[in-house]
Structure formats: C-alpha cells, structure tokens
Protein backbone atom coordinates (compact mmCIF):
# COMPACT_ATOMS: atom_id res chain seq x y z
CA UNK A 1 -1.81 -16.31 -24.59
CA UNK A 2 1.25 -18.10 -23.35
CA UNK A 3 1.84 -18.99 -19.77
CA UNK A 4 4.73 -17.45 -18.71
CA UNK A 5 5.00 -18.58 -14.89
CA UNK A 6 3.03 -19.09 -11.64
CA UNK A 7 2.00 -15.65 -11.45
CA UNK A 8 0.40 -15.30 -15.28
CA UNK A 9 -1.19 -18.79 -14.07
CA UNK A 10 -2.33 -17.16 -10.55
CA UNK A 11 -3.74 -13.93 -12.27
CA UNK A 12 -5.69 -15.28 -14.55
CA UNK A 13 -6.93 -18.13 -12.42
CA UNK A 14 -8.31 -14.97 -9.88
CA UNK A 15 -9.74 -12.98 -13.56
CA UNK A 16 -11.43 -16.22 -13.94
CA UNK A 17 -12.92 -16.14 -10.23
CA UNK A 18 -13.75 -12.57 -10.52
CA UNK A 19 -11.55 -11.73 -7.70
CA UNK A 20 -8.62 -9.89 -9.56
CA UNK A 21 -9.61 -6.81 -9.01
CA UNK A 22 -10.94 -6.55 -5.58
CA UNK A 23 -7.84 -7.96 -4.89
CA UNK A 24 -5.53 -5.22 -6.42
CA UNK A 25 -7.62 -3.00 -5.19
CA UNK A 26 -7.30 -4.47 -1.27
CA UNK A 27 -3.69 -4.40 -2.11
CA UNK A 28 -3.34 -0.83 -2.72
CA UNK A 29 -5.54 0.58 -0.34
CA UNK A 30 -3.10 -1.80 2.04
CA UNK A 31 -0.04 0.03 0.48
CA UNK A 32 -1.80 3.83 0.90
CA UNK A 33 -2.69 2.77 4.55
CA UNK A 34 0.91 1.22 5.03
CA UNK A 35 2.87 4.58 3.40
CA UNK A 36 0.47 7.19 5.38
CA UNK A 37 1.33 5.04 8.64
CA UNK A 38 5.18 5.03 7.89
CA UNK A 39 5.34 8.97 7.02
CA UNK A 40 3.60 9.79 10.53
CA UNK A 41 5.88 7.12 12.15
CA UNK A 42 8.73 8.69 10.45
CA UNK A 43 7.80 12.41 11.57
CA UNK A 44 7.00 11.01 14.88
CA UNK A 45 3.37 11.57 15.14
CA UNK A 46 0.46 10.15 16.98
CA UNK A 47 -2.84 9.22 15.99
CA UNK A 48 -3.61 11.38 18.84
CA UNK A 49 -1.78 14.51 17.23
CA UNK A 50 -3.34 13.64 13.64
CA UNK A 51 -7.07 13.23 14.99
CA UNK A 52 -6.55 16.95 16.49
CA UNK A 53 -5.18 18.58 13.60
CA UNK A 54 -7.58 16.83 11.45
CA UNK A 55 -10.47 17.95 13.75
CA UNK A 56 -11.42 14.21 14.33
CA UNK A 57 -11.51 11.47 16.94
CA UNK A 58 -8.48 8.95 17.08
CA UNK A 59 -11.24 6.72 15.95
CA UNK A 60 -11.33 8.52 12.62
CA UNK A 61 -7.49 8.24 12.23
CA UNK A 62 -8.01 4.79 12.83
CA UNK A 63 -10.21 4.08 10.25
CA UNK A 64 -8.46 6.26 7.51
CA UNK A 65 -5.34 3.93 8.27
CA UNK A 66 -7.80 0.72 7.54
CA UNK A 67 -7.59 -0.71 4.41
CA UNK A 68 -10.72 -2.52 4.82
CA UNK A 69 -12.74 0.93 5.36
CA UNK A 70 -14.31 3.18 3.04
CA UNK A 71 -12.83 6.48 2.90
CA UNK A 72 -13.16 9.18 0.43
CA UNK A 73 -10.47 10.36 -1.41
CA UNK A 74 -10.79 14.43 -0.30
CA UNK A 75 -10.15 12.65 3.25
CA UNK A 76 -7.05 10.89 2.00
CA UNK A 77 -5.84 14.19 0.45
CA UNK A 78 -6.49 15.86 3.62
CA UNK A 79 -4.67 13.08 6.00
CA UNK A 80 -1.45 13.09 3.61
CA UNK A 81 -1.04 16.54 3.42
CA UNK A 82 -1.06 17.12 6.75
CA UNK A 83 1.76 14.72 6.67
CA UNK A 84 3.55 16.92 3.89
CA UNK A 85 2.76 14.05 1.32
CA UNK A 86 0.85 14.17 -1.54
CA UNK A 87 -1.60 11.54 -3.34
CA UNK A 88 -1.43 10.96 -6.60
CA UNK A 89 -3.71 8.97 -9.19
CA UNK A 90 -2.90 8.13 -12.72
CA UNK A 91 -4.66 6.17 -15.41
CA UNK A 92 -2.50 4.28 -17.49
C-alpha cells in the first residue's frame, strides 16, 4: 500500500496502536453531541426545557450531550426528535 500523505501515515500508525477506532468512534459521538447541541441552540432551547420534556433531570441532558458518556441509542432517538431531527445509521 502506497503512502499517500500524513494522514494515510497517521491512520495507519493509530491501526497499528489499536487506537483507530476508538478514536473515530470518540469523534463521532463528539459530532452527534456537537449537532444535537447546535439544533437546540438554534431553536433556542434550554437544557432546562429539554430535561422537562424529556421527563429527566438537566443532569440527564447533560450527559446525553457528553461524548465521553454512554448513552443508548433509543435515548438519542428520543433527544433528537424532540428537537425535530432525526438520527440516522448506515453501514457502508
């Protein structure tokens, strides 16, 4: 396989360290947690407003918009279509 650039380098120097994919992954929860903030920001909604419609503590809200925390996906589903948004998965 021929080495393209820095990033073909970088990639398969994190494959190598077995990091590759808990990185990607980090990276899109990140971009989930980053789009559900911005719609609610957009709509001009509080975590306050979300946590009561959602039945939840602001607590809650916080950790769905946390990257770093584990939430399901049915919770996800439930946060952005409150929001009007949907999430979608594909396997390519």
């Amino acid at each position: 396989m021929a080495m393209n650039g820095i990033g073909d380098k970088f990639d398969d120097f994190m494959k190598e360290q077995g990091l590759y994919e808990e990185a990607k992954e980090l990276a899109s929860k990140k971009l989930l947690a980053f789009q559900l903030e911005l719609a609610m920001k957009s709509q001009n909604l509080t975590k306050a407003y979300m946590a009561k419609k959602m039945n939840t503590s602001r607590v809650a809200i916080d950790n769905i918009l946390n990257p770093n925390f584990n939430n399901s996906i049915e919770t996800l589903e439930r946060f952005a279509s409150l929001l009007g948004k949907k999430i979608t998965i594909s396997l390519t």
